[in-house]
PDB file of N, CA and C in Angstrom:
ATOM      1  N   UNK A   1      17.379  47.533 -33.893  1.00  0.00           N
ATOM      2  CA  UNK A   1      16.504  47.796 -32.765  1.00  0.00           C
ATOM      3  C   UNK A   1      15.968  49.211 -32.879  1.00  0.00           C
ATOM      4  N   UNK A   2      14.751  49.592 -32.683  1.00  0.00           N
ATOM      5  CA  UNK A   2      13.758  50.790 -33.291  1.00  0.00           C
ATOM      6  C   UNK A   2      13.405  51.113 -31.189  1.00  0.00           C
ATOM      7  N   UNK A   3      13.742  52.071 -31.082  1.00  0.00           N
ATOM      8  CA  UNK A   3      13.244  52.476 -29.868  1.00  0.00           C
ATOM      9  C   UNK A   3      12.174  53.442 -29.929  1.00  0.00           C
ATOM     10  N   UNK A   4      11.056  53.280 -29.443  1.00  0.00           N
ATOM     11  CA  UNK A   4      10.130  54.329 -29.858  1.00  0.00           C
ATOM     12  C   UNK A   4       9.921  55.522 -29.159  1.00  0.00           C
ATOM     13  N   UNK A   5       8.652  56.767 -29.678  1.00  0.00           N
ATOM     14  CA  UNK A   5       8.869  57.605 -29.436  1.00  0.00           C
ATOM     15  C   UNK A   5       8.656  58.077 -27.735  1.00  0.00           C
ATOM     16  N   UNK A   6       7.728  57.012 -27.505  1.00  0.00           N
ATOM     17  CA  UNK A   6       7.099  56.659 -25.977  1.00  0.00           C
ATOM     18  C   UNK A   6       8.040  56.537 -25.062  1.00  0.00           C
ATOM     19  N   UNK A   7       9.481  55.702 -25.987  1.00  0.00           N
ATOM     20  CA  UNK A   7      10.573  55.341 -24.797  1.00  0.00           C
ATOM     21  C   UNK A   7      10.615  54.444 -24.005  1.00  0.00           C
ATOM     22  N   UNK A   8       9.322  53.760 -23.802  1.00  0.00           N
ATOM     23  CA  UNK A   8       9.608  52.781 -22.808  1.00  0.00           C
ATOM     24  C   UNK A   8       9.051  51.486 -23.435  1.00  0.00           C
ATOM     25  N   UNK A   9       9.056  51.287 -25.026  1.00  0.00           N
ATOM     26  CA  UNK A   9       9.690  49.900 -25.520  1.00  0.00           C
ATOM     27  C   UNK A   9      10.227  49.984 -26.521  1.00  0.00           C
ATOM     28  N   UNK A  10      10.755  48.791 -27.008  1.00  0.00           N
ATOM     29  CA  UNK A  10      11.372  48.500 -28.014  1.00  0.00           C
ATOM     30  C   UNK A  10      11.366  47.691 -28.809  1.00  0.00           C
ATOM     31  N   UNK A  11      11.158  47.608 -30.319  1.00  0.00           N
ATOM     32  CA  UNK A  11      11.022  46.642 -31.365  1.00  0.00           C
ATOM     33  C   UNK A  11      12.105  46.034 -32.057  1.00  0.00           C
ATOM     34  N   UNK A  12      12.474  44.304 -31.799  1.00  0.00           N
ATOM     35  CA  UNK A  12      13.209  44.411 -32.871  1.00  0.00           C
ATOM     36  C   UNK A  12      13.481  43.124 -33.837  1.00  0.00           C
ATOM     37  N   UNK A  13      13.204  43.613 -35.039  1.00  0.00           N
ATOM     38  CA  UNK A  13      12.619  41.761 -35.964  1.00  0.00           C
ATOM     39  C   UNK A  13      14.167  41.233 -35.625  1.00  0.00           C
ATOM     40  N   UNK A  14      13.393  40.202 -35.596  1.00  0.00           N
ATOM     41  CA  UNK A  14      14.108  38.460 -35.830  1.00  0.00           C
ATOM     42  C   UNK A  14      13.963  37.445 -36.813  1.00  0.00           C
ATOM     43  N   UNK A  15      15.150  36.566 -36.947  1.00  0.00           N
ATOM     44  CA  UNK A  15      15.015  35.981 -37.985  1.00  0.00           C
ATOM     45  C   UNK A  15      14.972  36.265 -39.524  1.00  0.00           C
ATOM     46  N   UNK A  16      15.735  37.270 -39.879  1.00  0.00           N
ATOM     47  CA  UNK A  16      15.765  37.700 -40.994  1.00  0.00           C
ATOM     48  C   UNK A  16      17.379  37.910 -41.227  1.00  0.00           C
ATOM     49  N   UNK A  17      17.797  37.286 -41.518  1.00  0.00           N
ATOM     50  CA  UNK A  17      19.186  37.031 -41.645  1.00  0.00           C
ATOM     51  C   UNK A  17      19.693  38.140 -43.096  1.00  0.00           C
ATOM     52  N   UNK A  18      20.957  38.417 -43.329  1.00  0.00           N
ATOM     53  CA  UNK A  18      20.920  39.213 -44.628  1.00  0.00           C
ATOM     54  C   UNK A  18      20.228  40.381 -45.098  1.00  0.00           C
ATOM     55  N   UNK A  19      19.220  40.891 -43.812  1.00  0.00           N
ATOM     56  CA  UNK A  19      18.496  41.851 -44.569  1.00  0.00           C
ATOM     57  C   UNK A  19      19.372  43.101 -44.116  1.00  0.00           C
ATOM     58  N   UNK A  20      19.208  44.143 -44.936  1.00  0.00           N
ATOM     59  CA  UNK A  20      19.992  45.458 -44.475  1.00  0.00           C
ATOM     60  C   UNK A  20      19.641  46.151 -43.262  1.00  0.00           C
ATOM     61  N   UNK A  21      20.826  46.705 -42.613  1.00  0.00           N
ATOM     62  CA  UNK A  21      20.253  47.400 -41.474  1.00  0.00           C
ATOM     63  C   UNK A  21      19.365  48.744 -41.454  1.00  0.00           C
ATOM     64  N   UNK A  22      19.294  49.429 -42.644  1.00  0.00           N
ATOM     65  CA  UNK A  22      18.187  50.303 -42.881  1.00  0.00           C
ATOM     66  C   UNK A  22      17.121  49.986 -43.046  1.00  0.00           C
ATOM     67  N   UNK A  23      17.055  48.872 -44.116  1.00  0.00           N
ATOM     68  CA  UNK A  23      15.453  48.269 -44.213  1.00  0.00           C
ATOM     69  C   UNK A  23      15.151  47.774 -43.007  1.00  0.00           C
ATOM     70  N   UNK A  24      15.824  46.776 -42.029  1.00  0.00           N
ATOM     71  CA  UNK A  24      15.295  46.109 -40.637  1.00  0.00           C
ATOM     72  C   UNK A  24      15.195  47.362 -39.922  1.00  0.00           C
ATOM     73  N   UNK A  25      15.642  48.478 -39.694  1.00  0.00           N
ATOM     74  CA  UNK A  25      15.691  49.662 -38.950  1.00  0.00           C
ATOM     75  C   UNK A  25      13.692  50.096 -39.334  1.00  0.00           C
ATOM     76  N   UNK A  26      13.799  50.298 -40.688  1.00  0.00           N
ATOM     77  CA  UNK A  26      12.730  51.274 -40.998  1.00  0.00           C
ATOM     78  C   UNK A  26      11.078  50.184 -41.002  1.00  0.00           C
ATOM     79  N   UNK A  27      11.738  48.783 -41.291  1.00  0.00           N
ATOM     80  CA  UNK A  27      10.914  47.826 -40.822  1.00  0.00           C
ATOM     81  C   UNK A  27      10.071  48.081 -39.320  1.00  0.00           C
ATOM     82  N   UNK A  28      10.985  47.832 -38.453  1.00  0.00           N
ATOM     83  CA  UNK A  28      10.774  48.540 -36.799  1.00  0.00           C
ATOM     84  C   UNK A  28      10.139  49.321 -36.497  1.00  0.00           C
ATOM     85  N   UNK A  29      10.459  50.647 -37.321  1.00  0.00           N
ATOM     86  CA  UNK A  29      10.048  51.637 -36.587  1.00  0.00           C
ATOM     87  C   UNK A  29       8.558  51.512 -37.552  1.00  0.00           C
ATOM     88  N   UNK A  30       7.952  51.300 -38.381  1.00  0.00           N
ATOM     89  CA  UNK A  30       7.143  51.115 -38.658  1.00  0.00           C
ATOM     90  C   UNK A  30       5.805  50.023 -38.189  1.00  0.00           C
ATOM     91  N   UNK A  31       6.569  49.163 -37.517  1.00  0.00           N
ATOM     92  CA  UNK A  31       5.856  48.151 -36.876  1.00  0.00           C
ATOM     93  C   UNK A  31       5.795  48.974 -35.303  1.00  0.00           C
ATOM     94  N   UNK A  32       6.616  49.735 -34.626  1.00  0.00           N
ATOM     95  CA  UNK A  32       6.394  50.981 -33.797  1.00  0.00           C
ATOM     96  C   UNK A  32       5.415  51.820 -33.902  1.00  0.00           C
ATOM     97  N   UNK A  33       5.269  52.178 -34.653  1.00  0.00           N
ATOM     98  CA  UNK A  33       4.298  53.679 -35.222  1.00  0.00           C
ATOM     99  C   UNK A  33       2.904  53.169 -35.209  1.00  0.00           C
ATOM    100  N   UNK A  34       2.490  51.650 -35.594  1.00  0.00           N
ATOM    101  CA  UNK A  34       1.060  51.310 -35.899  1.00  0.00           C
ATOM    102  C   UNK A  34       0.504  50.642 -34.514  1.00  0.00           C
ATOM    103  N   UNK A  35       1.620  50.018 -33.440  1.00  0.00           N
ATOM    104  CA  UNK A  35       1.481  49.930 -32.007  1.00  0.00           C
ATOM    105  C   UNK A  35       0.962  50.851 -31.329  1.00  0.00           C
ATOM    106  N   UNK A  36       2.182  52.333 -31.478  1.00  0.00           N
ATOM    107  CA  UNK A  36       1.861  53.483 -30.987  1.00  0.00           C
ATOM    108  C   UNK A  36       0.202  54.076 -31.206  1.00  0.00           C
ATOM    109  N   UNK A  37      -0.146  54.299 -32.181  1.00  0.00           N
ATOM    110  CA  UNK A  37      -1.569  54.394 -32.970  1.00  0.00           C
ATOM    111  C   UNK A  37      -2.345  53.839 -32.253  1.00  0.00           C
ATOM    112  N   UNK A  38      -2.329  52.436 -31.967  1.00  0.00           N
ATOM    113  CA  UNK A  38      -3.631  51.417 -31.656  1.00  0.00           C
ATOM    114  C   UNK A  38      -4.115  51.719 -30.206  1.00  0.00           C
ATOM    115  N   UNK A  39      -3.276  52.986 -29.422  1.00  0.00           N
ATOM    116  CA  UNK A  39      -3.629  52.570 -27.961  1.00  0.00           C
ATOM    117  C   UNK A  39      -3.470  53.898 -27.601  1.00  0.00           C
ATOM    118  N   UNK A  40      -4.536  54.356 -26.960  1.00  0.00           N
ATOM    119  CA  UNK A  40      -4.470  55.795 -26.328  1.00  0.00           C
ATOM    120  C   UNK A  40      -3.373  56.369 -25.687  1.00  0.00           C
ATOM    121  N   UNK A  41      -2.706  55.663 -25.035  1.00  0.00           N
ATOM    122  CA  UNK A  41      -1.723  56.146 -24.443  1.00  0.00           C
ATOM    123  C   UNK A  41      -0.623  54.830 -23.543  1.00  0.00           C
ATOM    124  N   UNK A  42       0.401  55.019 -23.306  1.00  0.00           N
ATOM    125  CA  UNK A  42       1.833  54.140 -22.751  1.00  0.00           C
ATOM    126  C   UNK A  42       0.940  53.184 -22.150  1.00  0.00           C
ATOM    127  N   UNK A  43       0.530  53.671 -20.603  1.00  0.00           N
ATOM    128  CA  UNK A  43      -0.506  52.897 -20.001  1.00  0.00           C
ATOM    129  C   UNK A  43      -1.466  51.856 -20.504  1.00  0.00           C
ATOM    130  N   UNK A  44      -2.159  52.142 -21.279  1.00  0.00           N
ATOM    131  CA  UNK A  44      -3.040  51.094 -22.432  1.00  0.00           C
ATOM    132  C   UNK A  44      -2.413  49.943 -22.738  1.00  0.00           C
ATOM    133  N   UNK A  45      -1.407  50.901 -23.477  1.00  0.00           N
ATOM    134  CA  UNK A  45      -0.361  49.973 -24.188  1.00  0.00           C
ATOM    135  C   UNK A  45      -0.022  48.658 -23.772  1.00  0.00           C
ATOM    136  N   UNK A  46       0.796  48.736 -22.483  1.00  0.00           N
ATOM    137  CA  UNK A  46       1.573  48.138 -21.705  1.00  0.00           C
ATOM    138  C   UNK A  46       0.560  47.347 -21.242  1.00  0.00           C
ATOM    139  N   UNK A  47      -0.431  47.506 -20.621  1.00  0.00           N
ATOM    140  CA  UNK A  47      -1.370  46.822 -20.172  1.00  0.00           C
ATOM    141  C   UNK A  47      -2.097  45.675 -21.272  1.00  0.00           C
ATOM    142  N   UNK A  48      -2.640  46.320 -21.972  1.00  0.00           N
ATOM    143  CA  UNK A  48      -2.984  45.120 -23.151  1.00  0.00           C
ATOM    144  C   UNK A  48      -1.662  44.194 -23.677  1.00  0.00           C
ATOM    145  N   UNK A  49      -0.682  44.708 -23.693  1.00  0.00           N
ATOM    146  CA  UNK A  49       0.710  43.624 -23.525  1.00  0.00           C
ATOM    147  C   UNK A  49       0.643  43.002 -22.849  1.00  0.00           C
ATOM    148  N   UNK A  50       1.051  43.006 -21.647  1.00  0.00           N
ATOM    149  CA  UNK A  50       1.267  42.543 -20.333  1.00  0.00           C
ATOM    150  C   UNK A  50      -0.384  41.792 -20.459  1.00  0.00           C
ATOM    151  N   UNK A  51      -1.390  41.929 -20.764  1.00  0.00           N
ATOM    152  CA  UNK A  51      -2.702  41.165 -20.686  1.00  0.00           C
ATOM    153  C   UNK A  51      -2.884  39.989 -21.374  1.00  0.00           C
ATOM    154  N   UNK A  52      -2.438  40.170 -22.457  1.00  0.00           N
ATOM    155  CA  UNK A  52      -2.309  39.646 -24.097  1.00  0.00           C
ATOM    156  C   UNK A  52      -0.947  38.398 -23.528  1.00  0.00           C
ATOM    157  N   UNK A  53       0.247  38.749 -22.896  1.00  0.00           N
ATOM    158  CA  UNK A  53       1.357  37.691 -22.671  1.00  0.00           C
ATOM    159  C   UNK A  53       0.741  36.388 -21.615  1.00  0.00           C
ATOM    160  N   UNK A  54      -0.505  37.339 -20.659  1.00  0.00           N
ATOM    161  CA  UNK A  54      -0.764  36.321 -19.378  1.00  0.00           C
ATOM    162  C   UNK A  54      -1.437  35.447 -20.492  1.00  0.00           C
ATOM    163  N   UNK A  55      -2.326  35.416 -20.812  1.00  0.00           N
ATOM    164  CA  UNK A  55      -3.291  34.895 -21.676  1.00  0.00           C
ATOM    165  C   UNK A  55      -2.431  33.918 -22.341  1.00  0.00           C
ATOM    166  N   UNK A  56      -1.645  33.812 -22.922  1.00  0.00           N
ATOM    167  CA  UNK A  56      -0.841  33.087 -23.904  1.00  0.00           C
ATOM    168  C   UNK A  56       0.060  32.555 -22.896  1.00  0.00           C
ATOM    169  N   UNK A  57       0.409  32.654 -22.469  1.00  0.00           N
ATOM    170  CA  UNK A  57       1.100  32.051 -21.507  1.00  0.00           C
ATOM    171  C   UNK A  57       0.217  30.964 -20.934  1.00  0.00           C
ATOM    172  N   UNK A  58      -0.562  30.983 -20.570  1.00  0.00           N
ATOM    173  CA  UNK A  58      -1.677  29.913 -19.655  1.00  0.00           C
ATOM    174  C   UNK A  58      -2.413  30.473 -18.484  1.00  0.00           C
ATOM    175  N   UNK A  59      -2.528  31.884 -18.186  1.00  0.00           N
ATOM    176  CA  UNK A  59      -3.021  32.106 -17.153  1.00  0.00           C
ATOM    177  C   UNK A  59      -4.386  32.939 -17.586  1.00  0.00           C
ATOM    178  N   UNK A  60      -4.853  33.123 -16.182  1.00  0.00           N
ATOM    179  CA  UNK A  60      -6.413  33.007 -16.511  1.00  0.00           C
ATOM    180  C   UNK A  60      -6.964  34.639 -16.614  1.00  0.00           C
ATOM    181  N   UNK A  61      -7.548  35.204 -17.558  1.00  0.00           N
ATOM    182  CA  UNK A  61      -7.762  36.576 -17.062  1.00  0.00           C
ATOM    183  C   UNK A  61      -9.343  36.957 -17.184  1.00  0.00           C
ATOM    184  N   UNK A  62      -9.800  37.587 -16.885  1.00  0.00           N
ATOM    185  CA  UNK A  62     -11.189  37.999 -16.589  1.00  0.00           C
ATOM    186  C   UNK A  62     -12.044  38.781 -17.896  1.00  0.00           C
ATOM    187  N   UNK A  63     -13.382  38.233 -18.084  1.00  0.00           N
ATOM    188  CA  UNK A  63     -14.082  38.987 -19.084  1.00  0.00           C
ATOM    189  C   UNK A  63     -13.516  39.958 -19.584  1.00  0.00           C
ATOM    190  N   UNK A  64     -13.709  40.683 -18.813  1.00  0.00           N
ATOM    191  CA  UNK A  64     -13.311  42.281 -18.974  1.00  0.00           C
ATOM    192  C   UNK A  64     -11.854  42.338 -19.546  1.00  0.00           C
ATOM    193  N   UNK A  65     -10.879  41.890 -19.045  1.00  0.00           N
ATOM    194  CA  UNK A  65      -9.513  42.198 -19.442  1.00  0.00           C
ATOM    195  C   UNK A  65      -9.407  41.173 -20.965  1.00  0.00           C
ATOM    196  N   UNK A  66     -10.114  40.235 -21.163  1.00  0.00           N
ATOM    197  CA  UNK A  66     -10.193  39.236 -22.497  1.00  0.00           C
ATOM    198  C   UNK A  66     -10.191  40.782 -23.930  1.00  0.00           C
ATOM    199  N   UNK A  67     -11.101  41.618 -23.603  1.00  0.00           N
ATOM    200  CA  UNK A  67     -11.176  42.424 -24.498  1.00  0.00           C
ATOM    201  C   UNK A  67      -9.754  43.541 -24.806  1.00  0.00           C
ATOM    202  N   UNK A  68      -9.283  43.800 -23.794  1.00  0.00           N
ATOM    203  CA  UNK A  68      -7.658  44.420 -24.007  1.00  0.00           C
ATOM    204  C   UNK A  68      -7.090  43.490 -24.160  1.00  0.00           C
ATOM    205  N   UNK A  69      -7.141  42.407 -24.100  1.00  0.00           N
ATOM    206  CA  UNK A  69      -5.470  41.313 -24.302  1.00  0.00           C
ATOM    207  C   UNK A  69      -5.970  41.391 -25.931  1.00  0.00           C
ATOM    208  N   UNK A  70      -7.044  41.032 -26.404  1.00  0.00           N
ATOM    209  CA  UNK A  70      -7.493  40.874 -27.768  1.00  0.00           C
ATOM    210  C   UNK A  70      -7.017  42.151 -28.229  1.00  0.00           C
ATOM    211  N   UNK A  71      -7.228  43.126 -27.799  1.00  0.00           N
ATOM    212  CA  UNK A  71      -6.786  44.724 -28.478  1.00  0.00           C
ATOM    213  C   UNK A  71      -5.565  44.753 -29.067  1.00  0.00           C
ATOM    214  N   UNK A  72      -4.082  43.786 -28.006  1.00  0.00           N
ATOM    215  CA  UNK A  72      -3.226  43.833 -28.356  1.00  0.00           C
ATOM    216  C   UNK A  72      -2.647  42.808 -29.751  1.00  0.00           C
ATOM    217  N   UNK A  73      -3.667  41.767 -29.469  1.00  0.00           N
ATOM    218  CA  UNK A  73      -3.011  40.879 -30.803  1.00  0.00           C
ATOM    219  C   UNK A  73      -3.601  41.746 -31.984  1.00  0.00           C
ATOM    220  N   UNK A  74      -4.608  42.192 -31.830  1.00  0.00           N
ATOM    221  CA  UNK A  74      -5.095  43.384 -33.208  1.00  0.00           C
ATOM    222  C   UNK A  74      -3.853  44.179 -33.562  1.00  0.00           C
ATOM    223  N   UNK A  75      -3.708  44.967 -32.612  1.00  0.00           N
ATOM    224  CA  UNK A  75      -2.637  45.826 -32.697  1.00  0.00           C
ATOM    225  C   UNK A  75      -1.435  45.164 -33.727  1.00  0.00           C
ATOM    226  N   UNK A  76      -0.750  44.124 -33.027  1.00  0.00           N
ATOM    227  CA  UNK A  76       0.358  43.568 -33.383  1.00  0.00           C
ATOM    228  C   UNK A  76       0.153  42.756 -34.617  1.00  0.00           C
ATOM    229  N   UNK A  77      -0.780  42.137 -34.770  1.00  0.00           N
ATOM    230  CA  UNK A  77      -0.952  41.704 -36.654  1.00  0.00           C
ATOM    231  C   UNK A  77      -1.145  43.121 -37.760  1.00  0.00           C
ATOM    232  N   UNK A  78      -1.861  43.829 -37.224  1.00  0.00           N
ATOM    233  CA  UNK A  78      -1.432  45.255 -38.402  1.00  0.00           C
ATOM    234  C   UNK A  78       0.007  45.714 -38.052  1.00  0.00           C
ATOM    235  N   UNK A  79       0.360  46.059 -37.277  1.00  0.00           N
ATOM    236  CA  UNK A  79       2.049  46.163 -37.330  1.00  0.00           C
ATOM    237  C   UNK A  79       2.640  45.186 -37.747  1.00  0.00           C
ATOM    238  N   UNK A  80       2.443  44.287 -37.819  1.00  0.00           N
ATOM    239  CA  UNK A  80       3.052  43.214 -38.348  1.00  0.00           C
ATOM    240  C   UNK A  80       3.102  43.164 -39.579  1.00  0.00           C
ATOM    241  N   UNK A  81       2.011  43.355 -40.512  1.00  0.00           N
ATOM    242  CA  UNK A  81       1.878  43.325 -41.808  1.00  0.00           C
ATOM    243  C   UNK A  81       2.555  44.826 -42.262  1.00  0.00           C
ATOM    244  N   UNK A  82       2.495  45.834 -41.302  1.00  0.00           N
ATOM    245  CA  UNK A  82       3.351  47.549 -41.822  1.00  0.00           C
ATOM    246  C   UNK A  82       4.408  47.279 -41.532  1.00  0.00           C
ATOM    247  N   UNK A  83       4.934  46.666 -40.983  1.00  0.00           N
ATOM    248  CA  UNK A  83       6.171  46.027 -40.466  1.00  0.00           C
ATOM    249  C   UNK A  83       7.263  45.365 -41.846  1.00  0.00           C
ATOM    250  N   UNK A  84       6.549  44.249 -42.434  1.00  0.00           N
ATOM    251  CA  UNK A  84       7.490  43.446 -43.075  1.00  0.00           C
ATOM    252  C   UNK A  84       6.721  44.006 -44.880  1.00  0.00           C
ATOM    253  N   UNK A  85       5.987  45.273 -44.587  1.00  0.00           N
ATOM    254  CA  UNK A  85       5.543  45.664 -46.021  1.00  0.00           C
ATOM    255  C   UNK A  85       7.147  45.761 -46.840  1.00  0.00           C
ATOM    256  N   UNK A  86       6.679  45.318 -48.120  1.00  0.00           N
ATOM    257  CA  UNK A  86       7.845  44.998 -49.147  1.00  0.00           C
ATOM    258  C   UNK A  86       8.885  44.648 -48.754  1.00  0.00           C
ATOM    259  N   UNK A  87       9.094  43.496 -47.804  1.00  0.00           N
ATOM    260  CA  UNK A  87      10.284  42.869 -47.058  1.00  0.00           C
ATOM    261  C   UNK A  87       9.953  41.063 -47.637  1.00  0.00           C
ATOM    262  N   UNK A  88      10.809  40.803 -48.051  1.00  0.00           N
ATOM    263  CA  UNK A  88      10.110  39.523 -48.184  1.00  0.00           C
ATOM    264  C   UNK A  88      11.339  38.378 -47.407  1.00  0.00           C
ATOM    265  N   UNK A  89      10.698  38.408 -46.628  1.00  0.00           N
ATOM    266  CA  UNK A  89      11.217  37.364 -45.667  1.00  0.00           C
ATOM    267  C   UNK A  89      10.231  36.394 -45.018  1.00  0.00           C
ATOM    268  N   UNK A  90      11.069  35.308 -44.680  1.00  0.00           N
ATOM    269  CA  UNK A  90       9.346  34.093 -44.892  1.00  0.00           C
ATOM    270  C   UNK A  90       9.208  33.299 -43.471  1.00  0.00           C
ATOM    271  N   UNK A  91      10.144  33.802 -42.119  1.00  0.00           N
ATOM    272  CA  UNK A  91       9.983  33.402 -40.887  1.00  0.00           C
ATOM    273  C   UNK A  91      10.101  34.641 -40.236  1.00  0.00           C
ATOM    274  N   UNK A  92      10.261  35.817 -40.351  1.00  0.00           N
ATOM    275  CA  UNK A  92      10.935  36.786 -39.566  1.00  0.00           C
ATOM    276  C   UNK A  92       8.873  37.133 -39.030  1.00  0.00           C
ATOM    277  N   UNK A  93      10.114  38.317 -37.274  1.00  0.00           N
ATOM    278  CA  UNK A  93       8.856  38.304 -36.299  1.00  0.00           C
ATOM    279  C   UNK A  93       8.985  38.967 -35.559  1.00  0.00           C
ATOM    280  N   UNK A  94       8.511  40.041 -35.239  1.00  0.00           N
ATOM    281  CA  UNK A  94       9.357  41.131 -34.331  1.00  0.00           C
ATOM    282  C   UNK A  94       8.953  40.798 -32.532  1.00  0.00           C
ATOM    283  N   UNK A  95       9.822  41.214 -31.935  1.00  0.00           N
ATOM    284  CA  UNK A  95      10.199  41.158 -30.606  1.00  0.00           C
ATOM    285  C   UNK A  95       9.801  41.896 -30.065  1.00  0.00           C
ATOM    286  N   UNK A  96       9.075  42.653 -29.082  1.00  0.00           N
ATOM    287  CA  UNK A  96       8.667  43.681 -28.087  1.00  0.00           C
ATOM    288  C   UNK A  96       8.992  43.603 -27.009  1.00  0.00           C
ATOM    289  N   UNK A  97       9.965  44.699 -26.645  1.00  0.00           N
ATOM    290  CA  UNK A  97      10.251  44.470 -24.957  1.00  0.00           C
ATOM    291  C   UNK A  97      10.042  45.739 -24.241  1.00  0.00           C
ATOM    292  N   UNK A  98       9.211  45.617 -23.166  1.00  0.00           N
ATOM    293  CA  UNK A  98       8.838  46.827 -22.384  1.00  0.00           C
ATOM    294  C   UNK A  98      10.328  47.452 -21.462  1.00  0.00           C
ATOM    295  N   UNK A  99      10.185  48.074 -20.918  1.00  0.00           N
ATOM    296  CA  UNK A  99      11.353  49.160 -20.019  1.00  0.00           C
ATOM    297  C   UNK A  99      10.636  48.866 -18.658  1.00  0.00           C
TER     298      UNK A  99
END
């Protein structure tokens, strides 16, 4: 589990059975760092999360907010790919949980 520098979430892959706890550590915090990057600030952040979960979930959100929920799946497929760089694992998926 990679706690970031923001503090108020946390990353942590799944489904990767056997892998070392340094590599899953440095995995994390790297899939952290390119989150952190994508969004001006905590606030942003959290919000295009929290926008991005209604959406997928089934609920309905407005023009305007369609473009931050989208911000966040951007976000989270490039962390995703800095994430499991030179990891080769073939289901693993990291977890995000806000504070």
């Amino acid at each position: 589990m990679t706690t970031t520098a923001l503090s108020t979430f946390r990353v942590t892959l799944q489904d990767c059975d056997g892998i070392e706890h340094d590599i899953k550590a440095k995995a994390e915090a790297r899939f952290a760092k390119v989150i952190e990057r994508s969004f001006p600030d905590q606030d942003a952040m959290t919000r295009a999360y929290k926008l991005f979960n209604d959406a997928a979930e089934g609920g309905v959100i407005s023009k305007a907010d369609e473009k931050t929920a989208i911000s966040w799946l951007k976000a989270a497929e490039a962390a995703h790919q800095a994430g499991l760089q030179g990891i080769a694992v073939e289901e693993a998926f990291f977890e995000v949980h806000f504070a």
